[in-house]
Protein backbone atom coordinates (compact mmCIF):
# COMPACT_ATOMS: atom_id res chain seq x y z
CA UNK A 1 144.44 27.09 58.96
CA UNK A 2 141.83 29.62 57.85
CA UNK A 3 139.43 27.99 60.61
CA UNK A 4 142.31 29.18 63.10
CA UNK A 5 142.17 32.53 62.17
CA UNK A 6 138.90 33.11 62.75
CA UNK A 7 139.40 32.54 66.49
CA UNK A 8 140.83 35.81 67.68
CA UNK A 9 138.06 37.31 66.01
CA UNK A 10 135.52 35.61 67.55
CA UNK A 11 136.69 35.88 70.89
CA UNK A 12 137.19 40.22 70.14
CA UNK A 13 133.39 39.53 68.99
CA UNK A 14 132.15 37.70 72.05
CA UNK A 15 134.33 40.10 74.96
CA UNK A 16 133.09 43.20 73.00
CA UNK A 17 129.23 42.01 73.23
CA UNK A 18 129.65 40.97 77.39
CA UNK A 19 128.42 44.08 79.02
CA UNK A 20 128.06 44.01 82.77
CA UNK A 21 125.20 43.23 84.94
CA UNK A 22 123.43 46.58 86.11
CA UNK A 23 123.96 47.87 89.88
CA UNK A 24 120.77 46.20 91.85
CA UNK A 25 118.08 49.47 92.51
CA UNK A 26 118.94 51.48 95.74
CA UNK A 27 116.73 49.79 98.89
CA UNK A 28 114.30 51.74 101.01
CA UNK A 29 116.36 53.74 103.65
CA UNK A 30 114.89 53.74 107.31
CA UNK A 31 113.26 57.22 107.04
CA UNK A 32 111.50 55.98 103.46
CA UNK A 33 110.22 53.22 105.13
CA UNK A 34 109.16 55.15 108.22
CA UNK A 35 107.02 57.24 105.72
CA UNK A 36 105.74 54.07 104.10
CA UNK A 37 104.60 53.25 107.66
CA UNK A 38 103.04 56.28 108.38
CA UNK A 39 101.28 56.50 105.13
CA UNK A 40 99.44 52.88 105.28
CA UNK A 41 98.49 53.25 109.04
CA UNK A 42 96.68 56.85 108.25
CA UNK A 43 95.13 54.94 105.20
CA UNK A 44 93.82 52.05 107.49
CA UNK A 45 92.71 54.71 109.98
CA UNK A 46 91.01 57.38 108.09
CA UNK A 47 87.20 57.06 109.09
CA UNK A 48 86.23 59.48 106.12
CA UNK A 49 88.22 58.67 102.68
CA UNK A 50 86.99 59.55 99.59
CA UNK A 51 85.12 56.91 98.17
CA UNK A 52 84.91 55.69 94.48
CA UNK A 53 82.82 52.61 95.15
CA UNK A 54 81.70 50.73 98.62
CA UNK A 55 79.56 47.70 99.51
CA UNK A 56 78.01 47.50 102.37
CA UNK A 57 76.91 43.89 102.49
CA UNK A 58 80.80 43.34 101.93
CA UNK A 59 81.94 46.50 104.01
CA UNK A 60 84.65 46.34 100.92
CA UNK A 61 85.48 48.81 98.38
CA UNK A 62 87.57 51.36 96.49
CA UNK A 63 89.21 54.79 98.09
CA UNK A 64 91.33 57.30 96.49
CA UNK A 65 94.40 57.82 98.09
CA UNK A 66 95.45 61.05 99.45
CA UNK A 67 98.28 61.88 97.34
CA UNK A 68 96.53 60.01 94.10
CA UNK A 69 95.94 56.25 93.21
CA UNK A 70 93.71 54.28 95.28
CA UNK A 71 93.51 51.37 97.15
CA UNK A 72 91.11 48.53 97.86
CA UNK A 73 89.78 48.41 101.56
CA UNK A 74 87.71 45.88 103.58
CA UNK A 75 86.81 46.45 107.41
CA UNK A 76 85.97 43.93 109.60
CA UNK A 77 84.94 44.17 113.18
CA UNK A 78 83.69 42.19 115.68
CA UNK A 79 83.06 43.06 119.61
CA UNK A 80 82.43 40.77 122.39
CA UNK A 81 81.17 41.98 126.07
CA UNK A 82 81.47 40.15 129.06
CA UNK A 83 80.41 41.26 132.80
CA UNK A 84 83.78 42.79 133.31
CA UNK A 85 84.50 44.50 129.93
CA UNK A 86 84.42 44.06 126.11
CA UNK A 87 87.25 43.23 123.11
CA UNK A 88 87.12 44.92 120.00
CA UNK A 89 88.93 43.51 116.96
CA UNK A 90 89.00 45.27 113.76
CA UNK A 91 90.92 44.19 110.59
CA UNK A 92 91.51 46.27 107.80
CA UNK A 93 92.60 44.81 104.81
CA UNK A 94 94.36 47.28 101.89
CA UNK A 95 95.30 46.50 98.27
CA UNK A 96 97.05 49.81 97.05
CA UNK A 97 96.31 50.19 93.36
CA UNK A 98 99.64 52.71 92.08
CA UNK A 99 98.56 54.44 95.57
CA UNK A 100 100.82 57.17 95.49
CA UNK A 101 102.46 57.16 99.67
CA UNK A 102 105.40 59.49 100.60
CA UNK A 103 107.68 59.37 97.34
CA UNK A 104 106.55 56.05 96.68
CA UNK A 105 103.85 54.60 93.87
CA UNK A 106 102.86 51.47 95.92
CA UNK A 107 100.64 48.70 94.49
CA UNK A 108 99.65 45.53 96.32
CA UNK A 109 100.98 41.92 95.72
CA UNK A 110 98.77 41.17 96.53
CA UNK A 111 97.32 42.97 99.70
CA UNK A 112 98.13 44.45 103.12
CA UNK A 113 96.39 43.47 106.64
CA UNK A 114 96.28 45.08 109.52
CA UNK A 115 94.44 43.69 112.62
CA UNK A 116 94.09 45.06 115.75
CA UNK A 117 92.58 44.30 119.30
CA UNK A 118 91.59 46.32 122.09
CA UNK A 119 90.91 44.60 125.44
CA UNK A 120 88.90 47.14 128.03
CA UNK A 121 88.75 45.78 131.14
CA UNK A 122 86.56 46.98 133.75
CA UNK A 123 87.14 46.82 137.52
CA UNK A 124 83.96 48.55 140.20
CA UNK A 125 87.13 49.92 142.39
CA UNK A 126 88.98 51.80 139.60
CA UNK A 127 88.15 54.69 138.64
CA UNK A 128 88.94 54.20 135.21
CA UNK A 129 88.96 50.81 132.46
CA UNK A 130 91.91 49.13 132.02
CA UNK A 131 93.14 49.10 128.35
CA UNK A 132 95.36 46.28 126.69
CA UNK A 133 96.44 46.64 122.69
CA UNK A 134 98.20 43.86 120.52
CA UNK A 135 97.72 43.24 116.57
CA UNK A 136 99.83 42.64 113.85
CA UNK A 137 100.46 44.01 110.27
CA UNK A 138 101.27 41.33 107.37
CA UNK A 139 101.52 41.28 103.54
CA UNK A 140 103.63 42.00 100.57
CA UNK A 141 103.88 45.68 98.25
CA UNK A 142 105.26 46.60 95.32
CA UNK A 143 106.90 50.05 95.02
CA UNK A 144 108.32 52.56 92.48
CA UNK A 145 109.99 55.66 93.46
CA UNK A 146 108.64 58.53 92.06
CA UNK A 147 110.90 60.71 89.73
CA UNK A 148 113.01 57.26 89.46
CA UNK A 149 111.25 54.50 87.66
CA UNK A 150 113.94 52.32 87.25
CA UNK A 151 114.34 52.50 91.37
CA UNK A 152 112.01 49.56 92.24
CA UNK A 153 111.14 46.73 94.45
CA UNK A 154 108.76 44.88 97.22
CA UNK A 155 108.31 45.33 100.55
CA UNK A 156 107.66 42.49 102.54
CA UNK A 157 105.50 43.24 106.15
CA UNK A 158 105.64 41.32 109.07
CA UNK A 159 104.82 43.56 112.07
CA UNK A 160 103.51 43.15 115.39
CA UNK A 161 101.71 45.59 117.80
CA UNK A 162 101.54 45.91 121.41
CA UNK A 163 100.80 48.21 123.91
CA UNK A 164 103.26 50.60 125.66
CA UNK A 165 103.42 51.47 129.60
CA UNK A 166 100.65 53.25 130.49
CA UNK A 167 101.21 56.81 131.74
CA UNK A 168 99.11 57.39 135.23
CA UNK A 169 98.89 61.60 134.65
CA UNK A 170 97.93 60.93 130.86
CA UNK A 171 95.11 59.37 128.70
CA UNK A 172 97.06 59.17 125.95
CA UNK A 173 97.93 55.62 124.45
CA UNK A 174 101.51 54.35 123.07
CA UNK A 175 101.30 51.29 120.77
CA UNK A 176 104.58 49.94 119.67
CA UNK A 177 104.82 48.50 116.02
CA UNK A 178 107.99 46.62 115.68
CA UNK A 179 109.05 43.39 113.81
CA UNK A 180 110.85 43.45 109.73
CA UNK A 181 109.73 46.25 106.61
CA UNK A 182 110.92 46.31 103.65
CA UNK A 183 114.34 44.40 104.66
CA UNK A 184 114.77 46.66 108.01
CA UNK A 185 114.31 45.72 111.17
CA UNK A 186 111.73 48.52 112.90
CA UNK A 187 110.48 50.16 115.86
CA UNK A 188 107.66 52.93 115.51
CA UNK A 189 105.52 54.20 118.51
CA UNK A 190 102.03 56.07 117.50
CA UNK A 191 100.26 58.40 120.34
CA UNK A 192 96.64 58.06 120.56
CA UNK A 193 94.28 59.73 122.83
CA UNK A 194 91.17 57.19 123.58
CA UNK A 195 87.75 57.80 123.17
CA UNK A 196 85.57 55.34 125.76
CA UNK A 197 82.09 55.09 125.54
């Protein structure tokens, strides 16, 4: 009988010490991951970062980031010419190091790669080249909000890019980046105006 009495209290001990499960961290909305965006394609494109250490043999190394961190960075290129034109391909590959983008603190897991190709094609009766864009944008990063540490999660990247209808009274280039961020399905045009040499 005294083994029976110790039942209600052990069933007091083991409701009291059940706590529930913690609400799962707020997701990216669509505008944070719209910054996101923005941030990594002006990191890929900035031709004059501040650099902490670079290799040229490699064409790899470390850049600070804007806003503070840094990321790594490797460039690749390659161009091929034919009698009628010329592709360009350039990949850049990033691994964010607590690279601080938007309100995020991003780190790499393990990197980011963007790779893009530009197609000029050249025809004797036009007046000018004929331009055709496509790439892609793949990898995985980690992110903290700032101000909110416990706000966390990863970001996986699986973008493609193409090449928007050509305006006849404008120079200006519209590539479309579109395919899944962060759990949202995206759409973001850029603007570009082309430089031809």
């Amino acid at each position: 009988m005294k083994k029976l009495t110790l039942l209600p209290v052990l069933m007091w001990g083991i409701a009291c010490g059940t706590e529930p499960e913690p609400d799962p961290p707020e997701p990216l909305s669509m505008a944070e991951v719209e910054a996101l965006y923005r941030g990594i394609e002006a990191l890929a494109a900035d031709t004059m970062p501040e650099i902490i250490s670079f290799d040229p043999a490699t064409q790899s190394g470390v850049v600070a980031c804007p806003l503070g961190g840094r990321t790594g960075l490797r460039l690749e290129s390659q161009e091929e010419r034919s009698a009628t034109g010329a592709r360009l391909t350039t990949t850049v590959t990033l691994t964010p190091d607590e690279c601080v983008i938007s309100n995020l603190l991003v780190t790499g897991s393990p990197t980011l790669t963007q790779q893009v190709i530009v197609d000029i094609d050249i025809d004797p009766d036009e007046l000018l080249p004929t331009l055709a864009i496509s790439g892609s944008a793949n990898g995985t990063l980690d992110w903290v909000a700032q101000g909110d540490p416990d706000r966390i999660g990863t970001c996986e990247i699986s973008l493609t890019i193409t090449m928007g209808e050509p305006d006849p009274n404008s120079p200006a280039v519209t590539t479309i980046i579109a395919g899944m961020m962060c759990g949202h399905e995206v759409s973001f045009e850029t603007v570009t105006d082309p430089v031809i040499s």
